[in-house]
Each structure stands twice: as structure tokens, then as C-alpha cells.
PDB file of N, CA and C in Angstrom:
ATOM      1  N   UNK A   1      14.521  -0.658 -17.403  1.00  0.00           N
ATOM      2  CA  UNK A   1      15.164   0.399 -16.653  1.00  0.00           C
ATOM      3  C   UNK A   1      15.464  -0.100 -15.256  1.00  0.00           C
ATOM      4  N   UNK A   2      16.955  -0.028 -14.973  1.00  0.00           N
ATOM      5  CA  UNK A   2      17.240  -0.254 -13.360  1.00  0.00           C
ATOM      6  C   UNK A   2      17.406   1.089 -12.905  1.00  0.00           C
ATOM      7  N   UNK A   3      16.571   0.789 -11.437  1.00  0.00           N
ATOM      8  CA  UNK A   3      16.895   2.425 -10.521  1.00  0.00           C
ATOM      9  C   UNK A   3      17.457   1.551  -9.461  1.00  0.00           C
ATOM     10  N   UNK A   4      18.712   2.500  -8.889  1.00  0.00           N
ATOM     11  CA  UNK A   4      19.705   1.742  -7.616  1.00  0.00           C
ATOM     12  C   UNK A   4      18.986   2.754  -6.105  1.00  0.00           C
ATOM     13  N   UNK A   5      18.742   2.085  -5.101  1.00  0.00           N
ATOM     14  CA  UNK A   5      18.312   2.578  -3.649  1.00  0.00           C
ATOM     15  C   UNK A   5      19.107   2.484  -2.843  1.00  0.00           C
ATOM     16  N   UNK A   6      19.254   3.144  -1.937  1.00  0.00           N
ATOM     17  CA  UNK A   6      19.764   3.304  -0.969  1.00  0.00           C
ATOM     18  C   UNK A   6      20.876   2.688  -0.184  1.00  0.00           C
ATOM     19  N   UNK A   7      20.742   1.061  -0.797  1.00  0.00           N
ATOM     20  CA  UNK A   7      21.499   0.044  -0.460  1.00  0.00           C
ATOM     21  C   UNK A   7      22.588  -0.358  -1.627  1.00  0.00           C
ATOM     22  N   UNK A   8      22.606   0.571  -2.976  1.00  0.00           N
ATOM     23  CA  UNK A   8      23.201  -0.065  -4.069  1.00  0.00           C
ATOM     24  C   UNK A   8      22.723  -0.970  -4.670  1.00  0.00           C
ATOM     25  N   UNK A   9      21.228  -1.139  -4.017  1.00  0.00           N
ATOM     26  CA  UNK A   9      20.662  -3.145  -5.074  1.00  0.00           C
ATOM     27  C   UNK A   9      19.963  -2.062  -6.261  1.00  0.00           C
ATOM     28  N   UNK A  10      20.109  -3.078  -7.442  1.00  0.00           N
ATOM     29  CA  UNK A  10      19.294  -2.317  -8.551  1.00  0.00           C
ATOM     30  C   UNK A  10      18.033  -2.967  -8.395  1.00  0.00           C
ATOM     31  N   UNK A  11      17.033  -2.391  -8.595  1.00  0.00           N
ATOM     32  CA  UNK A  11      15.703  -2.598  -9.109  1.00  0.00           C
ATOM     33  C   UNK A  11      15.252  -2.500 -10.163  1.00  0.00           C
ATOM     34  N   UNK A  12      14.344  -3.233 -10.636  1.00  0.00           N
ATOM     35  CA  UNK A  12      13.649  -2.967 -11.944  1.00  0.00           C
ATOM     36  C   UNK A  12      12.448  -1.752 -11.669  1.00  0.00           C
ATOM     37  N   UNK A  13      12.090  -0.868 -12.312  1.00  0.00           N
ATOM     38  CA  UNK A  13      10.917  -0.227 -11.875  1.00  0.00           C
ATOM     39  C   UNK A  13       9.849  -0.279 -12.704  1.00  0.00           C
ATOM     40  N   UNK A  14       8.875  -0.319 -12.377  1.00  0.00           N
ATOM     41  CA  UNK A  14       7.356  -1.257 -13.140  1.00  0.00           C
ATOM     42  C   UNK A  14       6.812  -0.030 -13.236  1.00  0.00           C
ATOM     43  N   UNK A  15       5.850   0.095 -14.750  1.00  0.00           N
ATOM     44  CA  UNK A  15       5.210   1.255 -15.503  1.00  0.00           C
ATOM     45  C   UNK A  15       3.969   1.037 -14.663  1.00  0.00           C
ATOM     46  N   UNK A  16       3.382   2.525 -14.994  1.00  0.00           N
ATOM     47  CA  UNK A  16       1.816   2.502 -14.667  1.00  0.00           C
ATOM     48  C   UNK A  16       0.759   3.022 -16.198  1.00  0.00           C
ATOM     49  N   UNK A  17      -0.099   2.492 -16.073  1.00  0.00           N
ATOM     50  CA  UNK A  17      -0.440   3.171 -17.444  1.00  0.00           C
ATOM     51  C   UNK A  17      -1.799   3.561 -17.088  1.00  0.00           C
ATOM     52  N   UNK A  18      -2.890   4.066 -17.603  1.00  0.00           N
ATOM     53  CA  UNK A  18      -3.865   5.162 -17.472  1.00  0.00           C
ATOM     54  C   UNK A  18      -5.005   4.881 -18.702  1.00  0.00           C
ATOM     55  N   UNK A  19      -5.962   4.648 -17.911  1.00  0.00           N
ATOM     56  CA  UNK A  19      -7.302   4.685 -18.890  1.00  0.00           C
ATOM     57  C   UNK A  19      -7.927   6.097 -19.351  1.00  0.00           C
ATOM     58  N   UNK A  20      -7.416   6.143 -20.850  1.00  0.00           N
ATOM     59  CA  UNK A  20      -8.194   7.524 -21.162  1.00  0.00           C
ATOM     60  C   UNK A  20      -9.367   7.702 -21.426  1.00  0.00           C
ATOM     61  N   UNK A  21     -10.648   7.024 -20.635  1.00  0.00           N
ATOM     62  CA  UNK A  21     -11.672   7.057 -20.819  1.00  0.00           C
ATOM     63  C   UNK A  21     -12.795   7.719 -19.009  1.00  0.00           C
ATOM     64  N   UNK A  22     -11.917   7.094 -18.120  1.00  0.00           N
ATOM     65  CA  UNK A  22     -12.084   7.208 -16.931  1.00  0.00           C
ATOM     66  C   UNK A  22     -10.801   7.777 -16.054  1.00  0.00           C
ATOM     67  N   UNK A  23      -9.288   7.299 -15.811  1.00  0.00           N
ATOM     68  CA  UNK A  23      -8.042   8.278 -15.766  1.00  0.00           C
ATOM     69  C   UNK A  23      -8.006   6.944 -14.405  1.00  0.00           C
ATOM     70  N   UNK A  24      -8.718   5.409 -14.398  1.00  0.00           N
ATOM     71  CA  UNK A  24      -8.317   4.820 -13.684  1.00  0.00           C
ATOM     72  C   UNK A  24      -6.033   4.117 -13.772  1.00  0.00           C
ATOM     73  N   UNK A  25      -5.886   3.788 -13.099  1.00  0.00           N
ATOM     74  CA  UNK A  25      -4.143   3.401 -13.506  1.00  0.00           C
ATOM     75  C   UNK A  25      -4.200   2.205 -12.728  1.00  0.00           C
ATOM     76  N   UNK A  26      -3.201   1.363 -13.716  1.00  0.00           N
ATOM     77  CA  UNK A  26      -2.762   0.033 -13.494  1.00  0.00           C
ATOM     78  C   UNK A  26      -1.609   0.184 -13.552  1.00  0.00           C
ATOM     79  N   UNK A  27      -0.912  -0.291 -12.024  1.00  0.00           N
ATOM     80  CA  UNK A  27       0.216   0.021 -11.771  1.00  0.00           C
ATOM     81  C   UNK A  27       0.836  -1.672 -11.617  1.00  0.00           C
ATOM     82  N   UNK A  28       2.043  -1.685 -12.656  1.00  0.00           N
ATOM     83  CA  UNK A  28       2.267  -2.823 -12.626  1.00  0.00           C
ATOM     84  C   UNK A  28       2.687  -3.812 -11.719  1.00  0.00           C
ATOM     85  N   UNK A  29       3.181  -2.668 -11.057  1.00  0.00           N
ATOM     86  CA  UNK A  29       3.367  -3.433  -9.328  1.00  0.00           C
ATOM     87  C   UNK A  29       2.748  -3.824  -7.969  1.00  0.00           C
ATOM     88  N   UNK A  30       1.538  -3.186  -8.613  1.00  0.00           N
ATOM     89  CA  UNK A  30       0.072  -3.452  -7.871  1.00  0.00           C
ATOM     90  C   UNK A  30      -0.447  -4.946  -8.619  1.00  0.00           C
ATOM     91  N   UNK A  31      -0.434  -4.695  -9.603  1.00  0.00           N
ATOM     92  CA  UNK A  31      -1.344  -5.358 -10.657  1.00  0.00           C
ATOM     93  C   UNK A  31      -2.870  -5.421 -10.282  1.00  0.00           C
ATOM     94  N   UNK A  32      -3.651  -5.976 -10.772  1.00  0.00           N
ATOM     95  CA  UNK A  32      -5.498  -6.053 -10.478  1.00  0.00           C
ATOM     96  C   UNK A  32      -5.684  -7.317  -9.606  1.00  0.00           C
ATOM     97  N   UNK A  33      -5.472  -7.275  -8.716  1.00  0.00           N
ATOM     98  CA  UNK A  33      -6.021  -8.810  -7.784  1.00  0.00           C
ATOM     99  C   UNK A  33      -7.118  -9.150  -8.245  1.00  0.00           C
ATOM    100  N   UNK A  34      -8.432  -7.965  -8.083  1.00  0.00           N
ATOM    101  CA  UNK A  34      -9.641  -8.558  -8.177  1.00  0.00           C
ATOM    102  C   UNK A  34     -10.387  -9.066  -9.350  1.00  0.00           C
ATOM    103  N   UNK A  35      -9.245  -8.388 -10.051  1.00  0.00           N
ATOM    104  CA  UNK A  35      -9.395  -9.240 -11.211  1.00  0.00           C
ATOM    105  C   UNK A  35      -8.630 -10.378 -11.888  1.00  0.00           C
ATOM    106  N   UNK A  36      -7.638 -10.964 -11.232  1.00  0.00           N
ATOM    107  CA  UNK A  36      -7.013 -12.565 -10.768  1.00  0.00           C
ATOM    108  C   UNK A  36      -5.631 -12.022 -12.046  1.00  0.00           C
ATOM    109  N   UNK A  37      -4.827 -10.367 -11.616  1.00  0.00           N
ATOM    110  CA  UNK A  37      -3.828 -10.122 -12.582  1.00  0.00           C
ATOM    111  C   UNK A  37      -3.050  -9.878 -10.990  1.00  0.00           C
ATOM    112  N   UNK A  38      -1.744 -10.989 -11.151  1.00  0.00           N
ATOM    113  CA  UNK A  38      -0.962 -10.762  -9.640  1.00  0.00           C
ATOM    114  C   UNK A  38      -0.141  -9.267  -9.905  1.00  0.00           C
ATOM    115  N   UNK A  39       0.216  -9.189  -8.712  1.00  0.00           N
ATOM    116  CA  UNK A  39       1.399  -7.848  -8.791  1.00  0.00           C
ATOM    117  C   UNK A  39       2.615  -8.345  -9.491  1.00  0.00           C
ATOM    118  N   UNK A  40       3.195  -7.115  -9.803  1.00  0.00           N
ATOM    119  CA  UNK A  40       4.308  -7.283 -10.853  1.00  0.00           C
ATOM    120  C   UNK A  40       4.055  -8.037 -12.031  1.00  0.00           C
ATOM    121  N   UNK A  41       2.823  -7.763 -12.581  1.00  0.00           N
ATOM    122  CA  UNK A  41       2.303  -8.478 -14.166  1.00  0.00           C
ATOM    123  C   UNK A  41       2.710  -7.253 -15.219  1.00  0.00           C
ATOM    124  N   UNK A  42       3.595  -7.400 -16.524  1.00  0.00           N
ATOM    125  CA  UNK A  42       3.538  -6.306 -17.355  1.00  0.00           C
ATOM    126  C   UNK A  42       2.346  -6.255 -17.901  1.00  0.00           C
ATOM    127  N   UNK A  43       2.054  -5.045 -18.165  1.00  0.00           N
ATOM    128  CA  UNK A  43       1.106  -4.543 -18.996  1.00  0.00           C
ATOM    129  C   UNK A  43       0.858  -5.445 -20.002  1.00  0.00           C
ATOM    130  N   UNK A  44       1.577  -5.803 -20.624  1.00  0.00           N
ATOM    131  CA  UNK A  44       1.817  -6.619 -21.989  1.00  0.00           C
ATOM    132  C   UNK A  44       0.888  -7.768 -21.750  1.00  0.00           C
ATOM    133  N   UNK A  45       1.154  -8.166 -20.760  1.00  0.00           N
ATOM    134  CA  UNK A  45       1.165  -9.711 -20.296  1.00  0.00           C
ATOM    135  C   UNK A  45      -0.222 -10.304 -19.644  1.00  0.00           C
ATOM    136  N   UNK A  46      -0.822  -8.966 -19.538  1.00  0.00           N
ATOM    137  CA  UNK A  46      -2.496  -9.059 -19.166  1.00  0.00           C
ATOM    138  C   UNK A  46      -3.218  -9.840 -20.657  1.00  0.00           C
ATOM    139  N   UNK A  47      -4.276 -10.778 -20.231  1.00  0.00           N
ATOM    140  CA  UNK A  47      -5.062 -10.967 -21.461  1.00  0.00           C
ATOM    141  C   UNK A  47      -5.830  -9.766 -21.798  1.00  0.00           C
ATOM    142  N   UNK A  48      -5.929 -10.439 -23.084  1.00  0.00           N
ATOM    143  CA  UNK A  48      -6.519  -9.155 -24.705  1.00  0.00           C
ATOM    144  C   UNK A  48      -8.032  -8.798 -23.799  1.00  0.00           C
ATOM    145  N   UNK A  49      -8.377  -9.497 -23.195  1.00  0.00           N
ATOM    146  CA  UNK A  49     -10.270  -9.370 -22.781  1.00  0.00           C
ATOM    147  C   UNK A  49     -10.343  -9.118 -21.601  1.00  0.00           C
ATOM    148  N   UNK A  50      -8.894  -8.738 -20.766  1.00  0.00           N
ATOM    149  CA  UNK A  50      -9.242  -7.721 -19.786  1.00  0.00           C
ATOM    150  C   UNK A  50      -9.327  -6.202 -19.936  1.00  0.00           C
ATOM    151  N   UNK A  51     -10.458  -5.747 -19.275  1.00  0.00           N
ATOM    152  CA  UNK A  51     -11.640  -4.920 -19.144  1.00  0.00           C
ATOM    153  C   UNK A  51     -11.000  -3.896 -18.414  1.00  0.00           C
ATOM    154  N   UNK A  52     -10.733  -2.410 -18.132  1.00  0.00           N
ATOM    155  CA  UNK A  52     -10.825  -1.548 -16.650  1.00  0.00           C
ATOM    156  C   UNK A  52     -11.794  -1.778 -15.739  1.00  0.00           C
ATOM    157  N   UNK A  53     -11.241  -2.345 -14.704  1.00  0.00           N
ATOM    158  CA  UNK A  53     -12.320  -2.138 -13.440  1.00  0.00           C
ATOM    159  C   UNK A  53     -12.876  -1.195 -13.347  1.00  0.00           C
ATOM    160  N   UNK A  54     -13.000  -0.201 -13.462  1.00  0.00           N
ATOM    161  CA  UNK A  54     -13.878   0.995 -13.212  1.00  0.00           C
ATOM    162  C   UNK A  54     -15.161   1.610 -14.262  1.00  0.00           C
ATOM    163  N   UNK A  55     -14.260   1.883 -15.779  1.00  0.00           N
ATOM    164  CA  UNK A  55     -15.501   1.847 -16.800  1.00  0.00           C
ATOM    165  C   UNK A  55     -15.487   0.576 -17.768  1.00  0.00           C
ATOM    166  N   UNK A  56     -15.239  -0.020 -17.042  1.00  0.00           N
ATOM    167  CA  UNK A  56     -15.223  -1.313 -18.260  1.00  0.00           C
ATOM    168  C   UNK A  56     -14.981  -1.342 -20.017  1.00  0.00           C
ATOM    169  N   UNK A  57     -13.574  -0.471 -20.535  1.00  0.00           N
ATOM    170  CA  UNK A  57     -13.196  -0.606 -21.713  1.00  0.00           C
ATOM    171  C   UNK A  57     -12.071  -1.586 -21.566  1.00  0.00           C
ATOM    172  N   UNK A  58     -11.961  -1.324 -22.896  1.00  0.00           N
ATOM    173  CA  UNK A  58     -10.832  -2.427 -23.336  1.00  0.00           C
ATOM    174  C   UNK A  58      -9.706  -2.050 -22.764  1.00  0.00           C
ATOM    175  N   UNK A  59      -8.471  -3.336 -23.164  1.00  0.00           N
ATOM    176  CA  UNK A  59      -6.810  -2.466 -22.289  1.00  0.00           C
ATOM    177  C   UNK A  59      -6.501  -1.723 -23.574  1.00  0.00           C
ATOM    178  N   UNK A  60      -6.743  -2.030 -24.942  1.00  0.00           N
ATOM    179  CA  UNK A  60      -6.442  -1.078 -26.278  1.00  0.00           C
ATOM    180  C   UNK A  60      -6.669   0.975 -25.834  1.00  0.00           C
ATOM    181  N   UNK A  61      -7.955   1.080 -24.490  1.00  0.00           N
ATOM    182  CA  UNK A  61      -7.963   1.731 -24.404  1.00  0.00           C
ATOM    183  C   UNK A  61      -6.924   2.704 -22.924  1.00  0.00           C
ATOM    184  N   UNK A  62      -5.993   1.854 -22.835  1.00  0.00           N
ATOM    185  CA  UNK A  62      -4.840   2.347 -21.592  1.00  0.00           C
ATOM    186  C   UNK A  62      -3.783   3.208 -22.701  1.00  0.00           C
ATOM    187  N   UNK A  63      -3.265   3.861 -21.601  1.00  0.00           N
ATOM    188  CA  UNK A  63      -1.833   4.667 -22.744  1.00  0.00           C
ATOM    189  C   UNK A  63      -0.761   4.336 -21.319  1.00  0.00           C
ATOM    190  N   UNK A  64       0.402   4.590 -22.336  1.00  0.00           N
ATOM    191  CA  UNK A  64       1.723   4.624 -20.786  1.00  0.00           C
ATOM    192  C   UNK A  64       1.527   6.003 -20.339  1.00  0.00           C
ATOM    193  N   UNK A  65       1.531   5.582 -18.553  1.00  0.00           N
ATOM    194  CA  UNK A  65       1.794   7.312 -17.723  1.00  0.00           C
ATOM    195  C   UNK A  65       3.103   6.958 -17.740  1.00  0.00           C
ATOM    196  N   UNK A  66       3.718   6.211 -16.940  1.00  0.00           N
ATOM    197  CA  UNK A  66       5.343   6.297 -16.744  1.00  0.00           C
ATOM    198  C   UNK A  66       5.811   4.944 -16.728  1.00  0.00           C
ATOM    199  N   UNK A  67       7.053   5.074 -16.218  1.00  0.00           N
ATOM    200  CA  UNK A  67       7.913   4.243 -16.369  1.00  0.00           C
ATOM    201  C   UNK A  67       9.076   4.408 -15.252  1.00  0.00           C
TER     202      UNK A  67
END
């Protein structure tokens, strides 16, 4: 999805998605520093054995908030 600003440049806009166990969000344009995932990482693109920082489940357990 491109969204256009103010200037006419298109952007890409990066999902956030949501742990339904705790309601922590990984916003893809944040991404997890402290956990060595840079900003602008897709969701996708995280390894299988990263954890939520907060309650420590799986990413199997994230859903999409938006987009």
C-alpha cells in the first residue's frame, strides 16, 4: 500500500500487529531494537524464535492490527 503526503512523495506504510496474549504491538517501523530487529523489518521477516518482549510468546501468537 502507497499513501501520498503532503509533498506528493508516495510512501510505503508499515503494519503494526498485536500480541493477543498481552496487547503488546510491533510496529514495523519501529521494529524491536532491543531485541537486534532494525526498524522497517516486516513482520514476516522476523525469525521463527522471536519471542514478545513483554510476555514472552511466540510471533505465531501476533495477529495484524493494521496496515
Amino acid at each position: 500500500m502507497k499513501v501520498t503526503i503532503g509533498s506528493g512523495a508516495a510512501t510505503e506504510t508499515k503494519a503494526k500487529w498485536v500480541c493477543k496474549v498481552c496487547g503488546w504491538i510491533y510496529d514495523e517501523a519501529e521494529g524491536d531494537p532491543d531485541s537486534g530487529i532494525p526498524a522497517g523489518t516486516p513482520f514476516e521477516e522476523i525469525p521463527d524464535d522471536w519471542v514478545c518482549p513483554l510476555c514472552l510468546v511466540s510471533k505465531s501468537d501476533f495477529v495484524l492490527l493494521s496496515v
